[in-house]
N, C-alpha and C. Protein backbone atom coordinates (compact mmCIF):
# COMPACT_ATOMS: atom_id res chain seq x y z
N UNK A 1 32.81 40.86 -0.09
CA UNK A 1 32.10 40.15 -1.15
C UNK A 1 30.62 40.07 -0.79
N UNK A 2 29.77 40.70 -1.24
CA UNK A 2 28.59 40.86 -1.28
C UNK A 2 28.04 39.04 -1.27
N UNK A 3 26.38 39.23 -1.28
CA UNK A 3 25.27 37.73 -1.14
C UNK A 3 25.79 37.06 -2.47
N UNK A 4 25.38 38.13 -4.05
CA UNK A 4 25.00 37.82 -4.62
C UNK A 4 26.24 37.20 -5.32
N UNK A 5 27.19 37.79 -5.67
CA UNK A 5 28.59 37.63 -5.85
C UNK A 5 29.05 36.55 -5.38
N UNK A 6 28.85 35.84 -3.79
CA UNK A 6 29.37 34.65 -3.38
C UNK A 6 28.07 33.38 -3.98
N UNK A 7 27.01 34.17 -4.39
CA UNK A 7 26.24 32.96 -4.49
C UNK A 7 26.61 32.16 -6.02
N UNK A 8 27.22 33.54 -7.18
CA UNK A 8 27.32 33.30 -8.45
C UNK A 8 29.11 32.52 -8.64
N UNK A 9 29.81 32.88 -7.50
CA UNK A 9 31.26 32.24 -7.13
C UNK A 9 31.06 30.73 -7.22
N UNK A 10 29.93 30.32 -6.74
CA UNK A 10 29.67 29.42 -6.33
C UNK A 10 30.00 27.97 -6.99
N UNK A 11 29.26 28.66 -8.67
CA UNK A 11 29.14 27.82 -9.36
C UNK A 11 27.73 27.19 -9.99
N UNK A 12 27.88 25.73 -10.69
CA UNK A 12 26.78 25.32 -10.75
C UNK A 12 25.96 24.13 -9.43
N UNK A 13 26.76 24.31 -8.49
CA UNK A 13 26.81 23.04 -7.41
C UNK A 13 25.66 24.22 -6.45
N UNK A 14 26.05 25.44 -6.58
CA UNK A 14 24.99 26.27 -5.46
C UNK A 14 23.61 25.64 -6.09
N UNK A 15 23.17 26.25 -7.38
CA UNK A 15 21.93 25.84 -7.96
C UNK A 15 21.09 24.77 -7.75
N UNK A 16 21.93 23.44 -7.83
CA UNK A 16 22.13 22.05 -6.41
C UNK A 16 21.25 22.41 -5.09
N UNK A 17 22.13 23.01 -4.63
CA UNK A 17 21.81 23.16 -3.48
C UNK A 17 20.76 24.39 -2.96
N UNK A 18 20.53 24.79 -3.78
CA UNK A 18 19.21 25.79 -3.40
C UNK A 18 18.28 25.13 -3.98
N UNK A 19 17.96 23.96 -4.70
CA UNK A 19 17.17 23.23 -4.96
C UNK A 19 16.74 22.71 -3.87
N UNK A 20 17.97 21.95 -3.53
CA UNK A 20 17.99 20.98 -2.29
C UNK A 20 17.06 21.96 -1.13
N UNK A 21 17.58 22.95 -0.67
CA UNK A 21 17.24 23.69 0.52
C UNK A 21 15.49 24.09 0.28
N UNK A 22 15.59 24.28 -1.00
CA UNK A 22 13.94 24.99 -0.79
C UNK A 22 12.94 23.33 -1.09
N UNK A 23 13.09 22.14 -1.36
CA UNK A 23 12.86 21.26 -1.65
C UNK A 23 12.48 20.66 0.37
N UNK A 24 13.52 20.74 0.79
CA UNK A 24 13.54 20.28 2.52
C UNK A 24 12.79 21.63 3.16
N UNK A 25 12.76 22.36 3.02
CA UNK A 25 12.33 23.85 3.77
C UNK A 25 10.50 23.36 3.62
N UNK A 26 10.58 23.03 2.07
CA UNK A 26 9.16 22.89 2.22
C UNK A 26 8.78 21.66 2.86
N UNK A 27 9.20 20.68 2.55
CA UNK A 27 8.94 18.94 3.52
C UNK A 27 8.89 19.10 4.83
N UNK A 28 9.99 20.21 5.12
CA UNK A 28 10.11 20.21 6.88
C UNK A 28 8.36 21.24 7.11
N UNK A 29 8.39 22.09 6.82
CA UNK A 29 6.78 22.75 6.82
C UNK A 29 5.49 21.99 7.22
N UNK A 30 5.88 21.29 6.12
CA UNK A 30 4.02 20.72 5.57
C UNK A 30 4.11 19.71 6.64
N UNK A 31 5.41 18.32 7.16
CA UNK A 31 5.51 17.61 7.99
C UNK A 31 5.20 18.56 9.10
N UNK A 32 5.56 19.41 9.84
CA UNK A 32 5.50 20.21 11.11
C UNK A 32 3.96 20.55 11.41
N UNK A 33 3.67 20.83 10.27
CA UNK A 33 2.12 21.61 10.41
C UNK A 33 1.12 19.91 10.39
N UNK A 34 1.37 19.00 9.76
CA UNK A 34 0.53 17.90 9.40
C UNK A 34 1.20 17.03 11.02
N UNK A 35 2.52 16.72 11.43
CA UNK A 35 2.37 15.98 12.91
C UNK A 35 1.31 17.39 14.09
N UNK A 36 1.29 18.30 13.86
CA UNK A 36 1.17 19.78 14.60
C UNK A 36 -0.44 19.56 14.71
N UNK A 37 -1.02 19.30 13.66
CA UNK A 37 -2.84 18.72 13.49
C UNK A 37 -3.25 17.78 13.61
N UNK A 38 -2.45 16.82 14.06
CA UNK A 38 -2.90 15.22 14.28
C UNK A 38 -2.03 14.87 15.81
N UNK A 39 -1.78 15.69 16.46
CA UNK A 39 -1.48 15.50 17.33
C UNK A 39 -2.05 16.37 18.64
N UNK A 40 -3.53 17.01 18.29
CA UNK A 40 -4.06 17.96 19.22
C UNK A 40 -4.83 17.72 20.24
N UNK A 41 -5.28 16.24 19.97
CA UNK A 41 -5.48 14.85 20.88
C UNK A 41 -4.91 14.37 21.62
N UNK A 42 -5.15 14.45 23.36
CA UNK A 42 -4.16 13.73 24.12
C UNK A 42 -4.61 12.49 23.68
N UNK A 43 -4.14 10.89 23.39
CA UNK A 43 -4.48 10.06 23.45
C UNK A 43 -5.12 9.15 24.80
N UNK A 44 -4.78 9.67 26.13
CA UNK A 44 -5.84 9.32 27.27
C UNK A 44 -6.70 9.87 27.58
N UNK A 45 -6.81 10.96 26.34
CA UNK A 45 -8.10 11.95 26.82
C UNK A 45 -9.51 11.32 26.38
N UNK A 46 -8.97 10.62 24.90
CA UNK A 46 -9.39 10.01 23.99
C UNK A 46 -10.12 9.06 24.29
N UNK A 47 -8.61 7.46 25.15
CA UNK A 47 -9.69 6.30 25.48
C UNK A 47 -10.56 6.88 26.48
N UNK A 48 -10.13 7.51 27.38
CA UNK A 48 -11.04 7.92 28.59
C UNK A 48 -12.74 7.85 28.06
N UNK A 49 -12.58 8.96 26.67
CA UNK A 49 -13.76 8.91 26.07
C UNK A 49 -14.75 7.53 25.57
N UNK A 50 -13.45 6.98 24.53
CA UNK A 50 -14.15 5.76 24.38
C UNK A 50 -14.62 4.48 25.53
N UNK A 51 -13.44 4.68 26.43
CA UNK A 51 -14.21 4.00 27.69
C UNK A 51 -15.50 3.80 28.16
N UNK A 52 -15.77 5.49 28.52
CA UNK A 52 -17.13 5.53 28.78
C UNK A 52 -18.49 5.13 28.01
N UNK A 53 -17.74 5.56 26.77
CA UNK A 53 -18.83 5.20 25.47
C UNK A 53 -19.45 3.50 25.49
N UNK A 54 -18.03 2.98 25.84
CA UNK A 54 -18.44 1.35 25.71
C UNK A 54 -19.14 0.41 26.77
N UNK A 55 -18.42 1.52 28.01
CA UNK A 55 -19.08 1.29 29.37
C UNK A 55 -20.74 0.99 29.49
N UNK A 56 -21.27 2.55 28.50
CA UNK A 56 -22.64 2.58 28.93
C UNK A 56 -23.45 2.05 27.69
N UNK A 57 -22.83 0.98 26.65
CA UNK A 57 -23.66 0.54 25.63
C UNK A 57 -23.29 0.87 24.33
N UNK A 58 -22.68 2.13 24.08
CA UNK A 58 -23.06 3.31 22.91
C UNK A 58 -21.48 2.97 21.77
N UNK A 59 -21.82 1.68 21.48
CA UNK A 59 -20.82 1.18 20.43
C UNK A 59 -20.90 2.85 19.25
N UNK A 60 -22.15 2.53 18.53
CA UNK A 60 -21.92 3.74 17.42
C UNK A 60 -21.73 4.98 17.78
N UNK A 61 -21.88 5.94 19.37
CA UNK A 61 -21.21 6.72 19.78
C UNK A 61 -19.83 6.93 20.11
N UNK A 62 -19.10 5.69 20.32
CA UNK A 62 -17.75 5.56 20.06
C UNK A 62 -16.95 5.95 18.88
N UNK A 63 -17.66 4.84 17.86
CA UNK A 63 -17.19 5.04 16.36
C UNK A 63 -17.34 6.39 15.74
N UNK A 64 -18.12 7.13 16.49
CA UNK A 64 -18.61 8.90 16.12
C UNK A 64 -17.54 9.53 16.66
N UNK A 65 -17.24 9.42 17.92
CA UNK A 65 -15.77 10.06 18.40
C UNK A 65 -14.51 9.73 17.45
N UNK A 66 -14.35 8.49 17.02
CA UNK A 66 -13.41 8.17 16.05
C UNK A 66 -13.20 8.86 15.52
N UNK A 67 -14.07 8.82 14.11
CA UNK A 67 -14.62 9.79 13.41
C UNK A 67 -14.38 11.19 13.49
N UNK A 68 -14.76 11.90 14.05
CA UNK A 68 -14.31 13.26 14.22
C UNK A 68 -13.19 13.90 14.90
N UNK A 69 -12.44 12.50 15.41
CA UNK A 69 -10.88 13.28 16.23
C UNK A 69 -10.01 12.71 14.86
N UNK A 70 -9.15 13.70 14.24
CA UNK A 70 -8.48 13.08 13.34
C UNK A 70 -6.73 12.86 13.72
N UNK A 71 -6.42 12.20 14.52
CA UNK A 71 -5.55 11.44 15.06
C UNK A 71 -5.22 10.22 13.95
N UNK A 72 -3.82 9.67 14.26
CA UNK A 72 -3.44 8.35 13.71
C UNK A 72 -4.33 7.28 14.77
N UNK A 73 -4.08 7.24 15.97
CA UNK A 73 -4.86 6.41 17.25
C UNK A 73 -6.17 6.28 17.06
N UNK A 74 -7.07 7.47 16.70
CA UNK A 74 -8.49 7.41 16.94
C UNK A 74 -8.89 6.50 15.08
N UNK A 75 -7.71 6.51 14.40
CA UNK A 75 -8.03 5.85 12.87
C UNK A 75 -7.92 4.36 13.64
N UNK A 76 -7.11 3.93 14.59
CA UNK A 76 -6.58 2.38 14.70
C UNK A 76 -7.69 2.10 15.39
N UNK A 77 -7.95 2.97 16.85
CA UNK A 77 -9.68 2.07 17.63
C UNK A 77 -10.31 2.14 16.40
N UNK A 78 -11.08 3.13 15.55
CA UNK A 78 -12.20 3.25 15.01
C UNK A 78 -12.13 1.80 13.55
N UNK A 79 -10.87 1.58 13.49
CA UNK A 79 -10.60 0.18 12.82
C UNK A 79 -10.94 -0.84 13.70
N UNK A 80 -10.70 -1.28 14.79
CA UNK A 80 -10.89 -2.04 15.62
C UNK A 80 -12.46 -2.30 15.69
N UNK A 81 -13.29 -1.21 16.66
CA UNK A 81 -14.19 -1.14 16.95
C UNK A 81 -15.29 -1.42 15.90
N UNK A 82 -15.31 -0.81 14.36
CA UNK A 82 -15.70 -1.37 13.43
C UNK A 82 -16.05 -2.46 13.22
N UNK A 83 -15.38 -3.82 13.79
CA UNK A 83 -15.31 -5.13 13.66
C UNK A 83 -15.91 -5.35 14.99
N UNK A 84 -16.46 -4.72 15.34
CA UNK A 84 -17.01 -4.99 17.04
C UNK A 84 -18.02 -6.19 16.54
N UNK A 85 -17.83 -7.68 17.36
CA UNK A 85 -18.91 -8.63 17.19
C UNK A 85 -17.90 -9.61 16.22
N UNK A 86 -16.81 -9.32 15.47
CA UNK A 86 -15.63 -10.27 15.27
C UNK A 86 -15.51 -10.78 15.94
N UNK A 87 -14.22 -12.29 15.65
CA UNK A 87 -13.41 -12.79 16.08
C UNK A 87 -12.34 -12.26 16.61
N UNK A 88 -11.86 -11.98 17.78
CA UNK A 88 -11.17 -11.22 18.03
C UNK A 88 -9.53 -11.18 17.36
N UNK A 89 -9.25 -12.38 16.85
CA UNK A 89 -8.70 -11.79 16.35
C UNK A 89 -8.28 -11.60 14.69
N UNK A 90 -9.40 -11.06 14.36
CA UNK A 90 -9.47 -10.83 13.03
C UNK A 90 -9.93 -8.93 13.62
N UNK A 91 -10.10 -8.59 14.39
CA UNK A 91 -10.12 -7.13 15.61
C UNK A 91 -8.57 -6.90 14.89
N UNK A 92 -7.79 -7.63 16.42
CA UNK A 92 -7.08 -7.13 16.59
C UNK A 92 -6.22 -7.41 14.93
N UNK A 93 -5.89 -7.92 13.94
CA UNK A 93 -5.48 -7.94 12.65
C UNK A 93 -5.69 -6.54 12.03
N UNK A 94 -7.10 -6.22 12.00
CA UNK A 94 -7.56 -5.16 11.34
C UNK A 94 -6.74 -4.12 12.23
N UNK A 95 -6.86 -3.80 13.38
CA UNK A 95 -5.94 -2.34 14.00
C UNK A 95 -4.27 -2.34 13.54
N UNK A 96 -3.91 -3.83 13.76
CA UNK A 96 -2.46 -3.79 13.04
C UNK A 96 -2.16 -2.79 11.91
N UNK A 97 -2.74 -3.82 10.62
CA UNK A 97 -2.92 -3.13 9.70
C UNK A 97 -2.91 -1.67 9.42
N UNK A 98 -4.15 -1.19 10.18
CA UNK A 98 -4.16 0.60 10.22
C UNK A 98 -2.97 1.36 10.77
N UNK A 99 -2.19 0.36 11.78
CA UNK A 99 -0.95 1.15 12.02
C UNK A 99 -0.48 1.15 11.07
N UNK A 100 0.12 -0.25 10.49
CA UNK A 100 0.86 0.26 9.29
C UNK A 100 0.38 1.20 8.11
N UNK A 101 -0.45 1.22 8.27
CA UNK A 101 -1.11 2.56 7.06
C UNK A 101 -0.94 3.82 7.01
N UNK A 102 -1.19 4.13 8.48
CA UNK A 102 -1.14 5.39 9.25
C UNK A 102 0.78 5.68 9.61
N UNK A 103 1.28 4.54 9.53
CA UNK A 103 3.16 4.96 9.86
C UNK A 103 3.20 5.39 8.69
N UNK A 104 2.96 4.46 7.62
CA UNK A 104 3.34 4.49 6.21
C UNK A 104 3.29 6.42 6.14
N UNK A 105 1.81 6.80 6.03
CA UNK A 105 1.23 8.07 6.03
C UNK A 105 2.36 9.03 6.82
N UNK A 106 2.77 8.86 7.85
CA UNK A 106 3.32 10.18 9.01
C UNK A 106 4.56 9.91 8.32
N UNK A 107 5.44 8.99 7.22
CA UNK A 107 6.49 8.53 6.91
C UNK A 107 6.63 9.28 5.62
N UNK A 108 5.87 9.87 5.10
CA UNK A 108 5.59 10.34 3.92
C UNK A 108 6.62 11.42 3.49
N UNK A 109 7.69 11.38 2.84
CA UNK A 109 8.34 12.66 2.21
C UNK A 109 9.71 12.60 3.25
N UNK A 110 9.56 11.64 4.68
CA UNK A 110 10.80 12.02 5.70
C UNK A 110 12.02 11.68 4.92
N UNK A 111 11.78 10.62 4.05
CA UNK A 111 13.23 10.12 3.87
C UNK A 111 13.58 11.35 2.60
N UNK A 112 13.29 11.70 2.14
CA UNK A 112 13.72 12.94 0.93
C UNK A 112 14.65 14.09 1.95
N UNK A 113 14.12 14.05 3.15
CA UNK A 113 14.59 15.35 4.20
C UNK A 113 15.81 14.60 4.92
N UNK A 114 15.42 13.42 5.04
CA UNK A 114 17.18 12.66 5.42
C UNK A 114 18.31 12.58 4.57
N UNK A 115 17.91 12.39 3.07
CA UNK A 115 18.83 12.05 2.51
C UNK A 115 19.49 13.31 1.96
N UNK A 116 18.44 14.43 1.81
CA UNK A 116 19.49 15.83 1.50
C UNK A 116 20.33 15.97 2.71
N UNK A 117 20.33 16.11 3.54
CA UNK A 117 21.06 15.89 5.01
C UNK A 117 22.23 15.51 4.98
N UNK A 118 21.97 14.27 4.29
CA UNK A 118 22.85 13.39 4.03
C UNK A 118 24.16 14.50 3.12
N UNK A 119 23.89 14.49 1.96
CA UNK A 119 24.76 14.07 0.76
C UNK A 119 24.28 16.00 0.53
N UNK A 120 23.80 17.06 0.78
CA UNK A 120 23.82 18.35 0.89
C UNK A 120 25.44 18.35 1.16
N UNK A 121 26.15 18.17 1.99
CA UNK A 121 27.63 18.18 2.64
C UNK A 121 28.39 17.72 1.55
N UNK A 122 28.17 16.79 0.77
CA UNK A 122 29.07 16.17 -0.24
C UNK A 122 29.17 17.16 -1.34
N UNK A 123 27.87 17.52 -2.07
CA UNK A 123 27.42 18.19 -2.85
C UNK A 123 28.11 19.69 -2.62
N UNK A 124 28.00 20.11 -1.82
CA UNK A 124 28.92 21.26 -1.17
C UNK A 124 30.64 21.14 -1.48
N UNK A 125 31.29 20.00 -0.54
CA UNK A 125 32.37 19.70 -1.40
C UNK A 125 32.88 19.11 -2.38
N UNK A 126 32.22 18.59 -3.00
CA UNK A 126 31.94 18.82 -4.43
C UNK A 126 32.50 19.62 -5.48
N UNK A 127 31.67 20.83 -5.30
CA UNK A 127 31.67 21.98 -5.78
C UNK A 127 32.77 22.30 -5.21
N UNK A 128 33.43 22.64 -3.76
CA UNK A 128 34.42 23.19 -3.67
C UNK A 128 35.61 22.66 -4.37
N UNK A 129 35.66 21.15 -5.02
CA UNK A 129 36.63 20.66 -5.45
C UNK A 129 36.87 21.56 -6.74
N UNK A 130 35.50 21.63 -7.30
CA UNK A 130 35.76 22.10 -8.61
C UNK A 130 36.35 23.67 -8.79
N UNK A 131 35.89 24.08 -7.61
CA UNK A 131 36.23 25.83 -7.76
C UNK A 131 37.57 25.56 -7.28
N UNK A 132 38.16 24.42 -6.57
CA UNK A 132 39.57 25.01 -7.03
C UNK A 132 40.53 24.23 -7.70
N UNK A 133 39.65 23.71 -8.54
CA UNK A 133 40.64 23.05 -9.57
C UNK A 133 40.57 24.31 -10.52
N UNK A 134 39.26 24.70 -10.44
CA UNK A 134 39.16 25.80 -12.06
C UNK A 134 39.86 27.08 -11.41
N UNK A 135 40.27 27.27 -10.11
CA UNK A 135 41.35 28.36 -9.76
C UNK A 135 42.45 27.98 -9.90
N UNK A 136 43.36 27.01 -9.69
CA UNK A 136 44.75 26.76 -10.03
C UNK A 136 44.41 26.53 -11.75
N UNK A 137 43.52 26.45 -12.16
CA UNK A 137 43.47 26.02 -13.49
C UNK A 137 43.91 27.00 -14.47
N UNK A 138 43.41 28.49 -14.16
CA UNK A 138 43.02 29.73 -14.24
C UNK A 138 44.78 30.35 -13.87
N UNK A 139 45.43 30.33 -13.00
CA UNK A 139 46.37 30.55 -12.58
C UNK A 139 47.83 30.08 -13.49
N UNK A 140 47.67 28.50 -13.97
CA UNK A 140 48.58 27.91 -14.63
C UNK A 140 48.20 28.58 -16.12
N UNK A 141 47.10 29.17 -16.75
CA UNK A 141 46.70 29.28 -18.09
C UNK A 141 47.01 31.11 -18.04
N UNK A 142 47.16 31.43 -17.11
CA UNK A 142 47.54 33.08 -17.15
C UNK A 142 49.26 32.75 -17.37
N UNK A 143 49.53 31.91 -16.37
CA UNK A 143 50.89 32.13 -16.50
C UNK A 143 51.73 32.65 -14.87
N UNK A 144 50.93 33.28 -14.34
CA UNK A 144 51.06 34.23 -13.26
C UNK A 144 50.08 33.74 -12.06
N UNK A 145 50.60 34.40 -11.22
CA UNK A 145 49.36 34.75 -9.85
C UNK A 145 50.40 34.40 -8.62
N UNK A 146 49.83 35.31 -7.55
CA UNK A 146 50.22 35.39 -6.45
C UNK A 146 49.52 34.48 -5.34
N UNK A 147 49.56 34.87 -4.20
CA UNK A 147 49.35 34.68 -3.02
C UNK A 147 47.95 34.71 -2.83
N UNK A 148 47.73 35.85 -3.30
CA UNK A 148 46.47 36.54 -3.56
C UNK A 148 45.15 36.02 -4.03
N UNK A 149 46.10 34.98 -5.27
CA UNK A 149 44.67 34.93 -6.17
C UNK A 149 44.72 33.54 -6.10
N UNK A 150 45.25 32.84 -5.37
CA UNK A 150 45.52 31.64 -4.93
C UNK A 150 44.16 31.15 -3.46
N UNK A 151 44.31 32.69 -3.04
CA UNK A 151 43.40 32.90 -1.54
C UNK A 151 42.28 33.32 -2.09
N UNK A 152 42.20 34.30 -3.33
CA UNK A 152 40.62 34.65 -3.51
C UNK A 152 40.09 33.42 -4.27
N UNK A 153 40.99 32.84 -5.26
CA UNK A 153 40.07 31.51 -5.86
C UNK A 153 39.59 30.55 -4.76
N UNK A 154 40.09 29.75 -3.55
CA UNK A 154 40.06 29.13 -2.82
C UNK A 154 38.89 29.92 -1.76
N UNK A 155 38.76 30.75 -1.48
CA UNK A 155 37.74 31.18 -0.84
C UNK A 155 36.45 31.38 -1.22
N UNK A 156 36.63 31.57 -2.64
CA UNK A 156 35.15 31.22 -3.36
C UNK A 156 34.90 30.07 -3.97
N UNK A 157 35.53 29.22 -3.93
CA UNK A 157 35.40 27.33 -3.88
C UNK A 157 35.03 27.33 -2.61
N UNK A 158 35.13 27.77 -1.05
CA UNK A 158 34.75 26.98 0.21
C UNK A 158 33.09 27.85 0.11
N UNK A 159 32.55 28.86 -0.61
CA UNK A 159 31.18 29.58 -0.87
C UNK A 159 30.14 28.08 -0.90
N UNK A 160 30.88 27.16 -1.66
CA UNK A 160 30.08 25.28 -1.94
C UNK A 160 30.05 24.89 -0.20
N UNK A 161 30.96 24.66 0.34
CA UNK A 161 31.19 23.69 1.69
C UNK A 161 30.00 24.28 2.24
N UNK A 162 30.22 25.96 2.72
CA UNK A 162 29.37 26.54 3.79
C UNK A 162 28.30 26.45 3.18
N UNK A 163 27.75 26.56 1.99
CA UNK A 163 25.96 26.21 1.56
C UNK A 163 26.12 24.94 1.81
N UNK A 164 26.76 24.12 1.56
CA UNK A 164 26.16 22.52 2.18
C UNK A 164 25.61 22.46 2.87
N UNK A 165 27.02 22.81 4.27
CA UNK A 165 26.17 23.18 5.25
C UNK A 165 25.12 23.62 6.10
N UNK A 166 24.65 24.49 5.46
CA UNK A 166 23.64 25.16 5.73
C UNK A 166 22.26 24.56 5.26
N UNK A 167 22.45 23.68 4.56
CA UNK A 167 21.42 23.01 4.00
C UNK A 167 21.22 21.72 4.87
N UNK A 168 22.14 21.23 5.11
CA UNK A 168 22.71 19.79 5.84
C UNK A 168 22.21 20.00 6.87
N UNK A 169 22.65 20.94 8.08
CA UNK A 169 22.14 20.70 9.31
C UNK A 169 20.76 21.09 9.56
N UNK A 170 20.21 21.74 9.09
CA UNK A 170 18.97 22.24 9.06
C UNK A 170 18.26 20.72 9.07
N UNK A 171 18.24 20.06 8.27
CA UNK A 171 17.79 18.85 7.22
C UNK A 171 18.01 17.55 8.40
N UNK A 172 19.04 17.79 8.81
CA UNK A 172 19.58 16.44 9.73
C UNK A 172 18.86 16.54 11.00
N UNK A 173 18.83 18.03 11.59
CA UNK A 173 17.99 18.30 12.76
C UNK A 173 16.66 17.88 12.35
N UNK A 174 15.64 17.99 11.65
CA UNK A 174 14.04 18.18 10.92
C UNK A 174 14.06 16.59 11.18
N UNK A 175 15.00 15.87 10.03
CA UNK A 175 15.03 14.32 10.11
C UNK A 175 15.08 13.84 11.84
N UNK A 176 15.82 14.24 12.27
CA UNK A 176 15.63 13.49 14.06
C UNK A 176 14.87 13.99 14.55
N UNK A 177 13.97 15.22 14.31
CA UNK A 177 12.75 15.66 14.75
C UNK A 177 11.65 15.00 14.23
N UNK A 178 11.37 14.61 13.47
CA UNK A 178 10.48 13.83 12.00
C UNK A 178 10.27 12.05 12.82
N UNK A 179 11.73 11.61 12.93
CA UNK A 179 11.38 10.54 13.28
C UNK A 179 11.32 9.77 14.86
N UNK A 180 11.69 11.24 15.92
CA UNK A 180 11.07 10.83 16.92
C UNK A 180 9.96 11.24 17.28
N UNK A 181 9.21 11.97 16.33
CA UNK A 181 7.86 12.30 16.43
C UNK A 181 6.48 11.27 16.12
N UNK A 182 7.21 10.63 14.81
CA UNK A 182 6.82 9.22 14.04
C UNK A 182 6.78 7.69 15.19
N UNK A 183 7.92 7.82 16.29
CA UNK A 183 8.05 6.84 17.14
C UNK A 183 7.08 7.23 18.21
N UNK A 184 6.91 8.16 18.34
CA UNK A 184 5.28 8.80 19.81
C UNK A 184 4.15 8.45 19.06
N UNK A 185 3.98 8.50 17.91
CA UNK A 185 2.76 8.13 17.50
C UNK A 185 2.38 6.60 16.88
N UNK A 186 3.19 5.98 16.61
CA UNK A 186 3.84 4.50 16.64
C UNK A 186 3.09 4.06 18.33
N UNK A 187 3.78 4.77 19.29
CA UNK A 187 3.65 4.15 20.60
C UNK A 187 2.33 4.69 20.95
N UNK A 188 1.57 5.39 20.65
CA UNK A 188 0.50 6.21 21.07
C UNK A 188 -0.84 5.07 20.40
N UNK A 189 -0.55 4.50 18.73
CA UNK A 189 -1.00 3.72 18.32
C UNK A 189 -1.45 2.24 18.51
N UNK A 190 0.11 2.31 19.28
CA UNK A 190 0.28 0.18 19.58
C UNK A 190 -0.70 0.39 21.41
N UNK A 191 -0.17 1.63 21.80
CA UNK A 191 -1.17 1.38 23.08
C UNK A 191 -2.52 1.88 22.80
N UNK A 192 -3.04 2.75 22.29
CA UNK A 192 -4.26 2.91 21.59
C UNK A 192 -5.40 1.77 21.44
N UNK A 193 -4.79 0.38 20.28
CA UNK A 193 -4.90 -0.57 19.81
C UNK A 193 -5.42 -1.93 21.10
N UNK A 194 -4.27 -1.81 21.73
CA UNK A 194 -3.92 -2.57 23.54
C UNK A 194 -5.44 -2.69 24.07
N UNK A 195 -5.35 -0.90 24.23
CA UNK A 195 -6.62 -0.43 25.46
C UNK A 195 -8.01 -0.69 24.90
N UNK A 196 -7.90 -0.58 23.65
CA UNK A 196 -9.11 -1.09 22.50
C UNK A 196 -9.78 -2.46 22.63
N UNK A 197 -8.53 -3.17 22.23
CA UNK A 197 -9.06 -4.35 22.44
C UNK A 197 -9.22 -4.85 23.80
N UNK A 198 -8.77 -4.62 24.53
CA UNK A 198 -9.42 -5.08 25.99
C UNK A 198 -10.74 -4.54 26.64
N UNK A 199 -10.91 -3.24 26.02
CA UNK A 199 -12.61 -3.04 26.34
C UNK A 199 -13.30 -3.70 25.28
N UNK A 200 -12.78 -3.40 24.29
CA UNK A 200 -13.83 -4.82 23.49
C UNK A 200 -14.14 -5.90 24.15
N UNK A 201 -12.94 -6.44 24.45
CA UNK A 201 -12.87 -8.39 25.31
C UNK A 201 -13.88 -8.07 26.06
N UNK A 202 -13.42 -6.89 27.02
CA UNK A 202 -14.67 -6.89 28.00
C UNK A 202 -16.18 -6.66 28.09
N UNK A 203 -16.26 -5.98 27.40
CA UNK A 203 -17.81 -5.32 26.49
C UNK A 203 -18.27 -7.20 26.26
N UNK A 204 -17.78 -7.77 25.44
CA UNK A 204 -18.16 -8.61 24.74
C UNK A 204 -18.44 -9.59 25.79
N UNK A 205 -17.78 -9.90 26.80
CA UNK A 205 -17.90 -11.12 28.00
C UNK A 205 -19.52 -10.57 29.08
């Protein structure tokens, strides 16, 4: 049985699911390439930088490094530092904040790639239910059928399971890739934020 033949066996549940697949194919992409560019920044390469910056005076040379590293981390100091000459903690409020802005942001589109993951598998059997109801269906309305056509209807009802599949794990792997990538930059942020405000404290004393 040829591609095209098992894809049209399928039903209307494949159509489903090649939605589904090219829908996650692209989310998993654009996420890969967008954590892939905001992550070209070691983040101790970073404070190291701003360290020095604050060390020798050069507040608005700091905020310039911000600025041009486009990191989630270098968005939370350059929030911070902004407020340089605050209350500290109306500082440290403002970097909060930018985390949550910046999770919100790296969070963008993941859950669409979890939930095909999810329910891709269902959707799959699904469809296989139906291809073999409409094969015994087909069988009782002839009148007849063997062994045969009992095994070819049923084998092009499981054409649904294995595209689930194939959609599913792809999707489920991306999702646990997605969101332990989201948790390094979470942690990259909250210590980012940490090291921030304590050269501030200190700058300022």
């Amino acid at each position: 049985m040829g591609f095209i033949q098992l894809f049209r066996s399928g039903g209307f549940t494949i159509y489903i699911l090649l939605l589904c697949s090219i829908l996650s194919v692209g989310i998993i992409l654009e996420r890969f390439l967008y954590f892939r560019h905001r992550s070209r920044v070691k983040r101790k390469e970073f404070m190291n930088d701003i360290r020095r910056q604050l060390e020798a005076g050069n507040t608005k040379q700091a905020l310039e490094i911000c600025r041009t590293v486009d990191t989630p981390f270098s968005t939370v100091v350059f929030a911070g530092l902004s407020f340089f000459g605050h209350d500290e903690k109306v500082i440290s409020n403002n970097m909060e904040r930018e985390i949550v802005i910046e999770t919100t942001i790296l969070e963008k589109h993941t859950s669409i790639v979890g939930t095909i993951g999810s329910v891709a598998v269902y959707i799959g059997l699904f469809g296989t239910v139906l291809g073999i109801i409409r094969a015994f269906f087909d069988i009782s309305s002839s009148g007849s059928g063997g062994i045969t056509v009992v095994i070819n209807g049923i084998s092009e009802a499981l054409v649904c399971t294995a595209a689930g599949l194939c959609v599913a794990v792809p999707a489920v792997i991306a999702y646990n890739y997605f969101i332990k990538r989201i948790d390094d930059f979470v942690k990259d942020m909250e210590l980012a934020a940490s090291e921030a405000m304590d050269l501030i404290t200190i700058k300022k004393k």
